[in-house]
PDB file of N, CA and C in Angstrom:
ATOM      1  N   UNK A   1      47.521 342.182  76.445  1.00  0.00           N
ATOM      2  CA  UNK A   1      46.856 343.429  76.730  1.00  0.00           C
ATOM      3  C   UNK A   1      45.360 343.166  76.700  1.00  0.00           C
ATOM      4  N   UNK A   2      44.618 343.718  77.544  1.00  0.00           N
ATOM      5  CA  UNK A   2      42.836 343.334  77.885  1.00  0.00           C
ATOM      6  C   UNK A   2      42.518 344.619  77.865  1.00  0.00           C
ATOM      7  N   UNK A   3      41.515 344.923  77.223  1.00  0.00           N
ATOM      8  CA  UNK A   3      40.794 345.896  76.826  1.00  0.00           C
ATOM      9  C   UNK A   3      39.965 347.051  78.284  1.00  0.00           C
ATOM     10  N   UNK A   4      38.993 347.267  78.238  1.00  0.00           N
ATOM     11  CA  UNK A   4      37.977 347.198  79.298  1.00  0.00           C
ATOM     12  C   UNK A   4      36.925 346.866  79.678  1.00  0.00           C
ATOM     13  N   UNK A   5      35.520 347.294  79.970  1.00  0.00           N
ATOM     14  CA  UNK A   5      34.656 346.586  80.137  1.00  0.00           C
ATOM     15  C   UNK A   5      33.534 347.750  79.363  1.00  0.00           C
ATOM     16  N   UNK A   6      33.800 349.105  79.429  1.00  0.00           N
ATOM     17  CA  UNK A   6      32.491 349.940  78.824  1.00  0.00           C
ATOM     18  C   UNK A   6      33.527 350.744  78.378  1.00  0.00           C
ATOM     19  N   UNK A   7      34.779 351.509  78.026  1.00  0.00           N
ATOM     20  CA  UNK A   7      34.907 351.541  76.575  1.00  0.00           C
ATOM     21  C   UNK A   7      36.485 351.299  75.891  1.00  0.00           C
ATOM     22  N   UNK A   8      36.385 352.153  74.805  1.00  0.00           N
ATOM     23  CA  UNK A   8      37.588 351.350  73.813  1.00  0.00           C
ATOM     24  C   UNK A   8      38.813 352.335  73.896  1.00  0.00           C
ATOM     25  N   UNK A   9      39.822 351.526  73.731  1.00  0.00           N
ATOM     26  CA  UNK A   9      41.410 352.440  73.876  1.00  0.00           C
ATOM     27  C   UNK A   9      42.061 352.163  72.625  1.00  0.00           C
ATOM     28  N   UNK A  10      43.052 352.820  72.336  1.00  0.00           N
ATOM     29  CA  UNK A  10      43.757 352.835  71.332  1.00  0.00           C
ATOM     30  C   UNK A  10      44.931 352.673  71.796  1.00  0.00           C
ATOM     31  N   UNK A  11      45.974 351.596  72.009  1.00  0.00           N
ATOM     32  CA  UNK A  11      46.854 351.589  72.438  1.00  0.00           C
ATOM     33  C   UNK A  11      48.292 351.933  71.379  1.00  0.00           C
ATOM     34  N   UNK A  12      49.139 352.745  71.545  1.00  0.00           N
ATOM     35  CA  UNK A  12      50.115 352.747  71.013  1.00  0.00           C
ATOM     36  C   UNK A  12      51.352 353.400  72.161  1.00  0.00           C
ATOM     37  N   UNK A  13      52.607 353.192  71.420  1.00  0.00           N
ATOM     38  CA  UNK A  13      53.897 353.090  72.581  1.00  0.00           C
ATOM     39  C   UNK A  13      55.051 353.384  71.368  1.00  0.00           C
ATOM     40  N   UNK A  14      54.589 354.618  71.596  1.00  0.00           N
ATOM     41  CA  UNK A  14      56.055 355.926  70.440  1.00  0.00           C
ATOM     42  C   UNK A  14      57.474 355.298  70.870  1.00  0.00           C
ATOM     43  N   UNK A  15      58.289 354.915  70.004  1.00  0.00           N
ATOM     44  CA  UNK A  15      59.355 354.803  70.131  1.00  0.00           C
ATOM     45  C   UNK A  15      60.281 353.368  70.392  1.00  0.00           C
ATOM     46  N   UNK A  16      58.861 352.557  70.328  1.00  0.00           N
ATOM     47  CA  UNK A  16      59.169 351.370  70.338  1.00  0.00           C
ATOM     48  C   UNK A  16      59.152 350.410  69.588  1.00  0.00           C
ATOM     49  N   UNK A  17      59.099 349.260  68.942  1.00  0.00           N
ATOM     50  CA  UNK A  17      58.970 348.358  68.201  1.00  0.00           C
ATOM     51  C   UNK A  17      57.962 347.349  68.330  1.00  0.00           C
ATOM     52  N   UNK A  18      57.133 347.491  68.171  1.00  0.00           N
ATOM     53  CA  UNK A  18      55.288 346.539  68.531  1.00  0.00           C
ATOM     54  C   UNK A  18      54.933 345.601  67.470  1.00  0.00           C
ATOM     55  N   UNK A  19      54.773 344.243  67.641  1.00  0.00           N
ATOM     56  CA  UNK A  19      54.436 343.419  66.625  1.00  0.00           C
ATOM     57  C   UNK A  19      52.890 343.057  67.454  1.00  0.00           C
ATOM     58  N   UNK A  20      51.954 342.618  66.581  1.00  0.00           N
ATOM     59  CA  UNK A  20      50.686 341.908  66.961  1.00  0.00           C
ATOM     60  C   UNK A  20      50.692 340.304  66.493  1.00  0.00           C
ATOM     61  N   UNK A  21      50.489 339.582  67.700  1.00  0.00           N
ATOM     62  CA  UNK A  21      50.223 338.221  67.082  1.00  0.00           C
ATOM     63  C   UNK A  21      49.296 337.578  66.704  1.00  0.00           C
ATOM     64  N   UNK A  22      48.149 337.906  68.140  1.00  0.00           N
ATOM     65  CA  UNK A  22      46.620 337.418  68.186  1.00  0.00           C
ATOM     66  C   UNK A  22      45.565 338.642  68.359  1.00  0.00           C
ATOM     67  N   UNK A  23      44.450 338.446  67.708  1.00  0.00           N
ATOM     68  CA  UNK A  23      43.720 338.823  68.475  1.00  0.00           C
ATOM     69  C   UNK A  23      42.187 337.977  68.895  1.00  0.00           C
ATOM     70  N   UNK A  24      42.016 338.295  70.240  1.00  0.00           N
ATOM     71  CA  UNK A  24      40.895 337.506  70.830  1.00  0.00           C
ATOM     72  C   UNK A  24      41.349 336.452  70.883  1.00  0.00           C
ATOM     73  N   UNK A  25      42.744 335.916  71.433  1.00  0.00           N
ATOM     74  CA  UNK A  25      43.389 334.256  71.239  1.00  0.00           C
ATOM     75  C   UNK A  25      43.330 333.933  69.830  1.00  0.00           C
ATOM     76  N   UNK A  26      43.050 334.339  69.110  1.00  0.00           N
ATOM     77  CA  UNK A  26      43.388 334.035  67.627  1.00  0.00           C
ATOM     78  C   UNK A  26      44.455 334.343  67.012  1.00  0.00           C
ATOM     79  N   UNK A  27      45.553 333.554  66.898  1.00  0.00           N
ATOM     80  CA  UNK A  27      46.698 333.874  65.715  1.00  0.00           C
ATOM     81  C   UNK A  27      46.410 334.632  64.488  1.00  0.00           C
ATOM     82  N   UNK A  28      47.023 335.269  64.057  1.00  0.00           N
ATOM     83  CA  UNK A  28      46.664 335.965  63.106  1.00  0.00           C
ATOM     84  C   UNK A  28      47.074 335.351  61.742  1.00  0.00           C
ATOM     85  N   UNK A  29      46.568 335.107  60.846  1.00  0.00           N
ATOM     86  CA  UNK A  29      46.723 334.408  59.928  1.00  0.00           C
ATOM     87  C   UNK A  29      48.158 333.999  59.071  1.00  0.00           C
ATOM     88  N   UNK A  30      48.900 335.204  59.332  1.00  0.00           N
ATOM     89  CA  UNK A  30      50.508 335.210  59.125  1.00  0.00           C
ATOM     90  C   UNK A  30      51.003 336.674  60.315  1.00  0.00           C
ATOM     91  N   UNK A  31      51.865 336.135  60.884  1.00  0.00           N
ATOM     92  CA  UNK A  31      52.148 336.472  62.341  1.00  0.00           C
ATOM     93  C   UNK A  31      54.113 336.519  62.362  1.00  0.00           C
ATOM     94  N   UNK A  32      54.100 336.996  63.071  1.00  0.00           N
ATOM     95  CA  UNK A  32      54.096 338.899  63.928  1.00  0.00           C
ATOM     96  C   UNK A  32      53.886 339.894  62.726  1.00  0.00           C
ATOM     97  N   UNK A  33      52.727 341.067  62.927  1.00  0.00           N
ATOM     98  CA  UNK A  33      52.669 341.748  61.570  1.00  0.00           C
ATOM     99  C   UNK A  33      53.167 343.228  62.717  1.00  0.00           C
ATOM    100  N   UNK A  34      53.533 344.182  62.020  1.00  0.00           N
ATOM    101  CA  UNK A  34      54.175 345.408  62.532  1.00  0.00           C
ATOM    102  C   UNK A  34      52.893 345.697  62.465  1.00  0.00           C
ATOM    103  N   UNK A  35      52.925 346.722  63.600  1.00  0.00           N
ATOM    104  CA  UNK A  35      51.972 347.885  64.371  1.00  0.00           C
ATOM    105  C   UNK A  35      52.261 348.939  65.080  1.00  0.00           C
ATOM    106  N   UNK A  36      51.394 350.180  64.686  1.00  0.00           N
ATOM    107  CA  UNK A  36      51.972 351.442  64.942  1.00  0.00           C
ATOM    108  C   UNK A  36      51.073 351.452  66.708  1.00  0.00           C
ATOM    109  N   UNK A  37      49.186 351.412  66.131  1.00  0.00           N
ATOM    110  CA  UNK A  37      48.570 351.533  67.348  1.00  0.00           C
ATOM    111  C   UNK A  37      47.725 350.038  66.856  1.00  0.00           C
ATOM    112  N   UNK A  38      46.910 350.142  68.347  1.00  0.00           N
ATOM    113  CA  UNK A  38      45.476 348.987  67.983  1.00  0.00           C
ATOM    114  C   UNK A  38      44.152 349.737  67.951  1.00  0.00           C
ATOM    115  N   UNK A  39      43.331 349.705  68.032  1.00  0.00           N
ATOM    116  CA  UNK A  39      41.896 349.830  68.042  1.00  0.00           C
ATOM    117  C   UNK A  39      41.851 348.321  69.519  1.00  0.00           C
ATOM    118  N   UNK A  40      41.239 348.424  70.566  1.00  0.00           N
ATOM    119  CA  UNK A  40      40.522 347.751  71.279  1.00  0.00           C
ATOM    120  C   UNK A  40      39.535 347.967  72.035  1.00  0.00           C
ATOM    121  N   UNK A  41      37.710 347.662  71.406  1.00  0.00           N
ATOM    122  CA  UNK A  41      36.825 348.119  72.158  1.00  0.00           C
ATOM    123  C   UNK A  41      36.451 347.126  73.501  1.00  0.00           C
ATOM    124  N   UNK A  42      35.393 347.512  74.330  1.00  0.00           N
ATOM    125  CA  UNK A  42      35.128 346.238  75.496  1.00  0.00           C
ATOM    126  C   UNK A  42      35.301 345.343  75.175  1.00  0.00           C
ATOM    127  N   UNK A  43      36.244 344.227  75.998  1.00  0.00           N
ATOM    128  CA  UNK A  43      36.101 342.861  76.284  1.00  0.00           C
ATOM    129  C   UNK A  43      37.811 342.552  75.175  1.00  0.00           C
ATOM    130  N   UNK A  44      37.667 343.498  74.066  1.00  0.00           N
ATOM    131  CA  UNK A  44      39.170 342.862  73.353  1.00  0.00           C
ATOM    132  C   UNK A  44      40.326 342.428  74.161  1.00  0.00           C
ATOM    133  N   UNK A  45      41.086 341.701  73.381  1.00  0.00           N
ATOM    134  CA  UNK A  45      42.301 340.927  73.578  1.00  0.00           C
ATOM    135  C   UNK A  45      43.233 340.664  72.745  1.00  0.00           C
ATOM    136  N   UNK A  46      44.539 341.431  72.915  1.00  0.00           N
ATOM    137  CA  UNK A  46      45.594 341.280  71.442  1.00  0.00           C
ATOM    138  C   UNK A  46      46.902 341.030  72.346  1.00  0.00           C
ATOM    139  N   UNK A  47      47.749 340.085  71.505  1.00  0.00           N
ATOM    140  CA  UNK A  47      48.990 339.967  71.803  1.00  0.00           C
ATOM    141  C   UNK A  47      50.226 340.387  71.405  1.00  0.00           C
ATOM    142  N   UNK A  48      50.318 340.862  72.035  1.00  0.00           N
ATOM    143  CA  UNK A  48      51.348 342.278  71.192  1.00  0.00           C
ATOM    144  C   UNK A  48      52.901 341.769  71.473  1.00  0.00           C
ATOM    145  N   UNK A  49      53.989 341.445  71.365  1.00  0.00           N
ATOM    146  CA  UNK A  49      55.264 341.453  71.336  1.00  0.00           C
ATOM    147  C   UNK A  49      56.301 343.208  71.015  1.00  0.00           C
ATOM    148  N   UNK A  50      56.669 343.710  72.523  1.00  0.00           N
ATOM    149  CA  UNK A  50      57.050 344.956  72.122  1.00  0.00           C
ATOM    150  C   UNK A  50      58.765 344.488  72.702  1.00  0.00           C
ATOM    151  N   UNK A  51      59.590 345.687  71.639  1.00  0.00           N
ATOM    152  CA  UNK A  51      61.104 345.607  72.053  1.00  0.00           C
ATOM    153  C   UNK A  51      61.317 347.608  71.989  1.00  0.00           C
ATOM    154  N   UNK A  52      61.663 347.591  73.324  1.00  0.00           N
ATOM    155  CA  UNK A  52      62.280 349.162  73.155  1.00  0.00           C
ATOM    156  C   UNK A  52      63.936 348.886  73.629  1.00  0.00           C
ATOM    157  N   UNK A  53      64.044 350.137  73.229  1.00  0.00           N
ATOM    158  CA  UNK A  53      65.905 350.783  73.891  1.00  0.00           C
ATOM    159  C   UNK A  53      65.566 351.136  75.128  1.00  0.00           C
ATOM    160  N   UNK A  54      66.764 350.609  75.432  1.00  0.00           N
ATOM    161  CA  UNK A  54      66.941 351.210  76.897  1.00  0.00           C
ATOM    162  C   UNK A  54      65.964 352.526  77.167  1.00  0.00           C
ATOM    163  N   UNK A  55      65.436 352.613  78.771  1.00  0.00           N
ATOM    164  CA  UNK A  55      64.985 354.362  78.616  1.00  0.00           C
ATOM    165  C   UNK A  55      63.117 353.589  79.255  1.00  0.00           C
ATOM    166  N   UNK A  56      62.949 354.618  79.717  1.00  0.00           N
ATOM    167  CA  UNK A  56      61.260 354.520  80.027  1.00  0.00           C
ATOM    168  C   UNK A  56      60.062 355.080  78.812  1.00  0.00           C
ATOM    169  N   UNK A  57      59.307 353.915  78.740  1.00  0.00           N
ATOM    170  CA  UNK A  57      57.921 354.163  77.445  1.00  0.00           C
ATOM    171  C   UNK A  57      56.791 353.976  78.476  1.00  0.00           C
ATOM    172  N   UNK A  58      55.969 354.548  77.850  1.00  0.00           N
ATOM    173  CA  UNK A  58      54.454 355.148  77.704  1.00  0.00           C
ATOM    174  C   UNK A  58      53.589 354.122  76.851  1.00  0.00           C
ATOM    175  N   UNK A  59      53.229 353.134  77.185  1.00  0.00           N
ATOM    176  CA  UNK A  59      52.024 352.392  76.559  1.00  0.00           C
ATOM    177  C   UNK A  59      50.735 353.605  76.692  1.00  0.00           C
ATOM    178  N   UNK A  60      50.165 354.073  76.015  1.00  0.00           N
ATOM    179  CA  UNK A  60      49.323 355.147  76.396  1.00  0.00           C
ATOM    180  C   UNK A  60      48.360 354.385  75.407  1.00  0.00           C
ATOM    181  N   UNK A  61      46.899 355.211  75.471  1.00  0.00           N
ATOM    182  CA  UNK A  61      45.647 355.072  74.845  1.00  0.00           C
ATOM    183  C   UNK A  61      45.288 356.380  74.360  1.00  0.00           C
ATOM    184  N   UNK A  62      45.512 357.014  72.624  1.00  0.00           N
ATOM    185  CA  UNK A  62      45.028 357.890  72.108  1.00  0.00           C
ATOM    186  C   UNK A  62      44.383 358.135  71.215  1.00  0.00           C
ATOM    187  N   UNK A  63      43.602 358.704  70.774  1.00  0.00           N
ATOM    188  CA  UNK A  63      42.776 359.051  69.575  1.00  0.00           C
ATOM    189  C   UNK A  63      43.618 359.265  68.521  1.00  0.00           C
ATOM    190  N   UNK A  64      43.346 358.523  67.461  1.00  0.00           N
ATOM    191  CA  UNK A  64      43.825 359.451  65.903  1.00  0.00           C
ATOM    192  C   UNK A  64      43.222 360.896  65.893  1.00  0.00           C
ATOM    193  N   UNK A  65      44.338 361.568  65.688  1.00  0.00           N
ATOM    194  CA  UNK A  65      43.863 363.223  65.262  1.00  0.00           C
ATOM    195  C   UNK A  65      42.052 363.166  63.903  1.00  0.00           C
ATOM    196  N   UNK A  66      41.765 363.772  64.689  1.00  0.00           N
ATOM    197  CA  UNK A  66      40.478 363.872  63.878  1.00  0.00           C
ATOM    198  C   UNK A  66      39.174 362.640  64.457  1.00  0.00           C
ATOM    199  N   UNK A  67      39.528 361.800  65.295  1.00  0.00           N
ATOM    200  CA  UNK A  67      38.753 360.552  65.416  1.00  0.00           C
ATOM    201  C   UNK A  67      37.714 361.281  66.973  1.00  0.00           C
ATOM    202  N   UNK A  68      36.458 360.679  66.018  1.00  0.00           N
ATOM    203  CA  UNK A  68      35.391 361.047  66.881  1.00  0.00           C
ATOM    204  C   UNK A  68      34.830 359.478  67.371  1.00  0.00           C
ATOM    205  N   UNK A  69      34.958 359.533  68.710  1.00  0.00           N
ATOM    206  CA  UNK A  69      34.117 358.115  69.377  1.00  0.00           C
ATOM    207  C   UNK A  69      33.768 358.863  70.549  1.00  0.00           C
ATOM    208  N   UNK A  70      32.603 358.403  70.686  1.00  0.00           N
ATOM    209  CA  UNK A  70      32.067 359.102  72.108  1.00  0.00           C
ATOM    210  C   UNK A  70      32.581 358.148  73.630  1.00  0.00           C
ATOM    211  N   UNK A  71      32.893 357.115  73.185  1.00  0.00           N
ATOM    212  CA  UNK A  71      33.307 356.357  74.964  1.00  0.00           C
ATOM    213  C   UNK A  71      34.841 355.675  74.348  1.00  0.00           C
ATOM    214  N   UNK A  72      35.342 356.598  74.560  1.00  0.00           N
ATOM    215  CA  UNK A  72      37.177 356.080  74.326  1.00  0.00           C
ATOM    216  C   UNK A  72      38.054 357.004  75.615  1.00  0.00           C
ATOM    217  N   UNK A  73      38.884 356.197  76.104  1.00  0.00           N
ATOM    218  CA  UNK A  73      39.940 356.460  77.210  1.00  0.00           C
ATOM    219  C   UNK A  73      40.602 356.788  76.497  1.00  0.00           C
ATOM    220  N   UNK A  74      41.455 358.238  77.115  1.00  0.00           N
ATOM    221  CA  UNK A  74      42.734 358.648  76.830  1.00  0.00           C
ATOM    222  C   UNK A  74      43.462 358.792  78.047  1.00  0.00           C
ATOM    223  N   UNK A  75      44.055 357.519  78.084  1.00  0.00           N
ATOM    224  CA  UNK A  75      45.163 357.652  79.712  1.00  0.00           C
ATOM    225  C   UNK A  75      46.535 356.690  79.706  1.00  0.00           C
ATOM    226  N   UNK A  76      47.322 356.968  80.190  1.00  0.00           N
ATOM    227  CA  UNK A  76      48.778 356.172  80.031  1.00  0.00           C
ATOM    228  C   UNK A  76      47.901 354.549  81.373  1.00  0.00           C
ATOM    229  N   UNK A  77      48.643 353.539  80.126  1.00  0.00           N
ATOM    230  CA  UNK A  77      47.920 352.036  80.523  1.00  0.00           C
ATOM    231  C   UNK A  77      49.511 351.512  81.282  1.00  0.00           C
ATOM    232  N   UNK A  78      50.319 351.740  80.925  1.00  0.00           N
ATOM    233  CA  UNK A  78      51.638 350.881  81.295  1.00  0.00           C
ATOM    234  C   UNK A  78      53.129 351.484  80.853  1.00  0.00           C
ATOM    235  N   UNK A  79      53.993 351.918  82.833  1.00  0.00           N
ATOM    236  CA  UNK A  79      54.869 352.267  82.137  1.00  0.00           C
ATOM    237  C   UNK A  79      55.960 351.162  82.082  1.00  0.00           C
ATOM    238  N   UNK A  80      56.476 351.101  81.137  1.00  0.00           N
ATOM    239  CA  UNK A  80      57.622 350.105  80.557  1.00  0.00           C
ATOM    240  C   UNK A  80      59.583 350.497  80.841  1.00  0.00           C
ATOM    241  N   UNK A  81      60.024 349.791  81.538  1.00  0.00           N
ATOM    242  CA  UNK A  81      61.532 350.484  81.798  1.00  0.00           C
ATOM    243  C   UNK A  81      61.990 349.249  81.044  1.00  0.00           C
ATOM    244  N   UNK A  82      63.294 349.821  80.232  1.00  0.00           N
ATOM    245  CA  UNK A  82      63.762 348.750  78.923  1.00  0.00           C
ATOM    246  C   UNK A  82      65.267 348.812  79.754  1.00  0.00           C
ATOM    247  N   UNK A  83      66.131 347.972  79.726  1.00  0.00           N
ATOM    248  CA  UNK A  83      67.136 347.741  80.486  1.00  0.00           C
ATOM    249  C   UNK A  83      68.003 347.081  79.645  1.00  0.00           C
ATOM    250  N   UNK A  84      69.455 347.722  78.857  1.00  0.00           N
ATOM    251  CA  UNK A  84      70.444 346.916  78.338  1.00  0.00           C
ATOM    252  C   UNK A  84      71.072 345.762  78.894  1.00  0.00           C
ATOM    253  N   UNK A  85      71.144 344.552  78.764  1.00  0.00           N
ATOM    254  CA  UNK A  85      71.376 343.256  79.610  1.00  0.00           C
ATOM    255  C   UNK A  85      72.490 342.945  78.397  1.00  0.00           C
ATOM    256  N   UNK A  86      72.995 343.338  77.200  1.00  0.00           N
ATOM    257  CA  UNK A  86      73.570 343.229  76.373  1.00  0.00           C
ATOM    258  C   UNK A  86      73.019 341.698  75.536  1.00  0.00           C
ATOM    259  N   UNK A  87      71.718 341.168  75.605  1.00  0.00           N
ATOM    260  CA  UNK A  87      71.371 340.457  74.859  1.00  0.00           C
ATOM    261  C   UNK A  87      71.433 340.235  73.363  1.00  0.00           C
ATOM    262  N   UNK A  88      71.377 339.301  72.502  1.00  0.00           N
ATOM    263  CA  UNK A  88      71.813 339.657  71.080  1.00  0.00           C
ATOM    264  C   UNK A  88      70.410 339.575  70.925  1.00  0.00           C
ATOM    265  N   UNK A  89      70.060 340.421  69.807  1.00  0.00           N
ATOM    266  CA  UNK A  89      68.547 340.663  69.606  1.00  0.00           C
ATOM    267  C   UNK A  89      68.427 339.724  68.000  1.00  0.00           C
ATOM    268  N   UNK A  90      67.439 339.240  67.526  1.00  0.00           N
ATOM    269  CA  UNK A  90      67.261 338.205  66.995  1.00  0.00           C
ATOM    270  C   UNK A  90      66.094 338.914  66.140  1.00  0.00           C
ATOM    271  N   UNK A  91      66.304 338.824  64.540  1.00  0.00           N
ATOM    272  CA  UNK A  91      65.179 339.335  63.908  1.00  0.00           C
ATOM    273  C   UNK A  91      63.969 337.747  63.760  1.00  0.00           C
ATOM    274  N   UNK A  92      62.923 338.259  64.206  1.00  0.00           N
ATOM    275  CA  UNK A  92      61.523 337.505  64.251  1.00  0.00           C
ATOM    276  C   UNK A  92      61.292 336.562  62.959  1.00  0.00           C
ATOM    277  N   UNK A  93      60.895 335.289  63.120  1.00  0.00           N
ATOM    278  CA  UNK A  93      60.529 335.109  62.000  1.00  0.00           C
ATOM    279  C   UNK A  93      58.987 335.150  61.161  1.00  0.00           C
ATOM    280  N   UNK A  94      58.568 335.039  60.208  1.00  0.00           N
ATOM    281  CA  UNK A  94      57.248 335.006  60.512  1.00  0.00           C
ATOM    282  C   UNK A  94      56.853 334.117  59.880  1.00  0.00           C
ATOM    283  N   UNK A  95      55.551 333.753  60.546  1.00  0.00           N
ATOM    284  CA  UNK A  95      54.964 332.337  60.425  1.00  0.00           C
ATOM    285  C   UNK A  95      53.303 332.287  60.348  1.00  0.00           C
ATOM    286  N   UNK A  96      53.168 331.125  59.732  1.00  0.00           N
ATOM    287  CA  UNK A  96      51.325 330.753  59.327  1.00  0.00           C
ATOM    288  C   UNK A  96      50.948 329.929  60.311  1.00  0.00           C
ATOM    289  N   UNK A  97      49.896 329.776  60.690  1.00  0.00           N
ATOM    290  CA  UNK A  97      49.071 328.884  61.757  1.00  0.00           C
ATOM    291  C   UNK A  97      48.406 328.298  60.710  1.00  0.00           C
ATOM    292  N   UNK A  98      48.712 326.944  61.090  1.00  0.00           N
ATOM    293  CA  UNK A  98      47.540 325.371  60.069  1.00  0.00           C
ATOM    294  C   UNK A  98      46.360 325.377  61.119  1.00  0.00           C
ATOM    295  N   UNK A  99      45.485 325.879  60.829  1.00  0.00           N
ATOM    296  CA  UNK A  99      44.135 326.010  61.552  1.00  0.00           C
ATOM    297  C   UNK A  99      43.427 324.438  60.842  1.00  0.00           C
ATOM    298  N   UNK A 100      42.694 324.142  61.381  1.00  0.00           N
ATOM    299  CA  UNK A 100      41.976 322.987  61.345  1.00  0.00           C
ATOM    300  C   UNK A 100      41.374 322.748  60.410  1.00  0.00           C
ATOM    301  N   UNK A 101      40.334 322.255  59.582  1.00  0.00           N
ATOM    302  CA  UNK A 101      39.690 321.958  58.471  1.00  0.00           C
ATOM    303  C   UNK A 101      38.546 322.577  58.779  1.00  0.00           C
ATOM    304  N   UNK A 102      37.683 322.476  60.210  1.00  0.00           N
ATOM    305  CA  UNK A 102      36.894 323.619  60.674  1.00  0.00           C
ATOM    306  C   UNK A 102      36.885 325.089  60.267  1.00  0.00           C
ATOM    307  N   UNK A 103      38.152 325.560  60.354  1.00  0.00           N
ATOM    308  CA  UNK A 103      38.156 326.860  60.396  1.00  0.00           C
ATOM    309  C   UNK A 103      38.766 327.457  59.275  1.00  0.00           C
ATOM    310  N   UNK A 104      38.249 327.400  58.117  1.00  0.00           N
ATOM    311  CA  UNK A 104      38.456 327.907  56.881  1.00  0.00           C
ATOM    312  C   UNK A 104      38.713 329.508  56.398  1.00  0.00           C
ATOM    313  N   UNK A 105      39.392 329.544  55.641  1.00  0.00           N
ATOM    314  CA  UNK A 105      39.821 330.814  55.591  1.00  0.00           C
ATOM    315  C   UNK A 105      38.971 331.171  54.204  1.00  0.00           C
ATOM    316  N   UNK A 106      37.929 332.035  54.939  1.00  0.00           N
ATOM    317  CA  UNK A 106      36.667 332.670  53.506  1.00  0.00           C
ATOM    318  C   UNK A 106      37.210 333.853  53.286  1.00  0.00           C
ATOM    319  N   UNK A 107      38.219 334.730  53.223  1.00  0.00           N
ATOM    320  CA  UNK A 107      38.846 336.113  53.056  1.00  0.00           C
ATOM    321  C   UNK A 107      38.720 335.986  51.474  1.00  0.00           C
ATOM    322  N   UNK A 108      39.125 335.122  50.785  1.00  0.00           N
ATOM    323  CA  UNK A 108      39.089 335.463  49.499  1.00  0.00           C
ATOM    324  C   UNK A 108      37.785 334.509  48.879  1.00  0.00           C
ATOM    325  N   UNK A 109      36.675 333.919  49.224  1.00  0.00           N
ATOM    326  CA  UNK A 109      35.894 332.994  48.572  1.00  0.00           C
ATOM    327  C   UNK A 109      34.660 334.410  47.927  1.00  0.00           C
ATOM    328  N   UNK A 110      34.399 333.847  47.163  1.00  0.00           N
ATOM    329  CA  UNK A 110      33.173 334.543  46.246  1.00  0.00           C
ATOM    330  C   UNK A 110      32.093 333.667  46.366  1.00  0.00           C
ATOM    331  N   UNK A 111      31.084 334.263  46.603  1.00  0.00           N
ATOM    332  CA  UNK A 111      29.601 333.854  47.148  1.00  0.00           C
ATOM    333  C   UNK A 111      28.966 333.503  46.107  1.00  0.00           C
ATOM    334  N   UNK A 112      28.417 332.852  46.317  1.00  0.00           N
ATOM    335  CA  UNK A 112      27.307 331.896  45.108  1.00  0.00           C
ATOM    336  C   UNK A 112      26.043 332.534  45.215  1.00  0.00           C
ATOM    337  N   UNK A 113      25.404 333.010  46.164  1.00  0.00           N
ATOM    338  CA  UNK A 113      24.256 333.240  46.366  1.00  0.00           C
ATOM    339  C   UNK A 113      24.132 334.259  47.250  1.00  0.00           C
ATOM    340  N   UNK A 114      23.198 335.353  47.281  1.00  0.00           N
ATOM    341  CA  UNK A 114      22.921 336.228  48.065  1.00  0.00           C
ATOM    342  C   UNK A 114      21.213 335.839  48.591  1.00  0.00           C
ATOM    343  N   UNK A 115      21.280 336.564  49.776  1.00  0.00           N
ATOM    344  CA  UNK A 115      19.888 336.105  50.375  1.00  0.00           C
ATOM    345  C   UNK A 115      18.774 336.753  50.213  1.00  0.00           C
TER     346      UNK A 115
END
């Protein structure tokens, strides 16, 4: 899913089952995490893995009740037709990405020094 170019959508898709993997080509640190909606302003990029039931969905772009942004789309992005093929459906597993020695994970480090 690609965002736009001048402003931000909120993508969510009622009734379906939405995992996020990446965002901006980035794996997410422990992956597929459940998701209701996204937040994506210009230029974003998330990889979403969706499973619905049979039946036609609404990828749409909406505001949280109460959410004030002045340049946000509210418009249906993608409609989705889900088709029983009688496949066996397979629960996901989830998994860590070994990122490089470069790319360190500072989420939990405590700072030595302030500037």
């Amino acid at each position: 899913l690609f965002s736009s170019i001048d402003v931000a959508i909120s993508p969510m898709l009622a009734g379906c089952q939405t995992k996020l993997l990446a965002k901006d080509g980035i794996y997410l640190h422990q992956a597929p995490r459940d998701v209701t909606r996204g937040f994506m302003g210009p230029g974003n990029r998330a990889d979403w893995l969706i499973s619905c039931p049979p039946g036609t969905w609404q990828l749409e772009s909406k505001k949280k009740e109460g959410q004030a942004l002045k340049f946000h789309c509210e418009a249906p992005l993608v409609t989705i037709v889900a088709v029983d093929r009688n496949d066996v459906a397979c629960e996901l597993p989830t998994f860590s990405v070994a990122r490089p020695c470069y790319v360190v994970d500072l989420r939990q480090a405590v700072p030595t020094n302030s500037l």
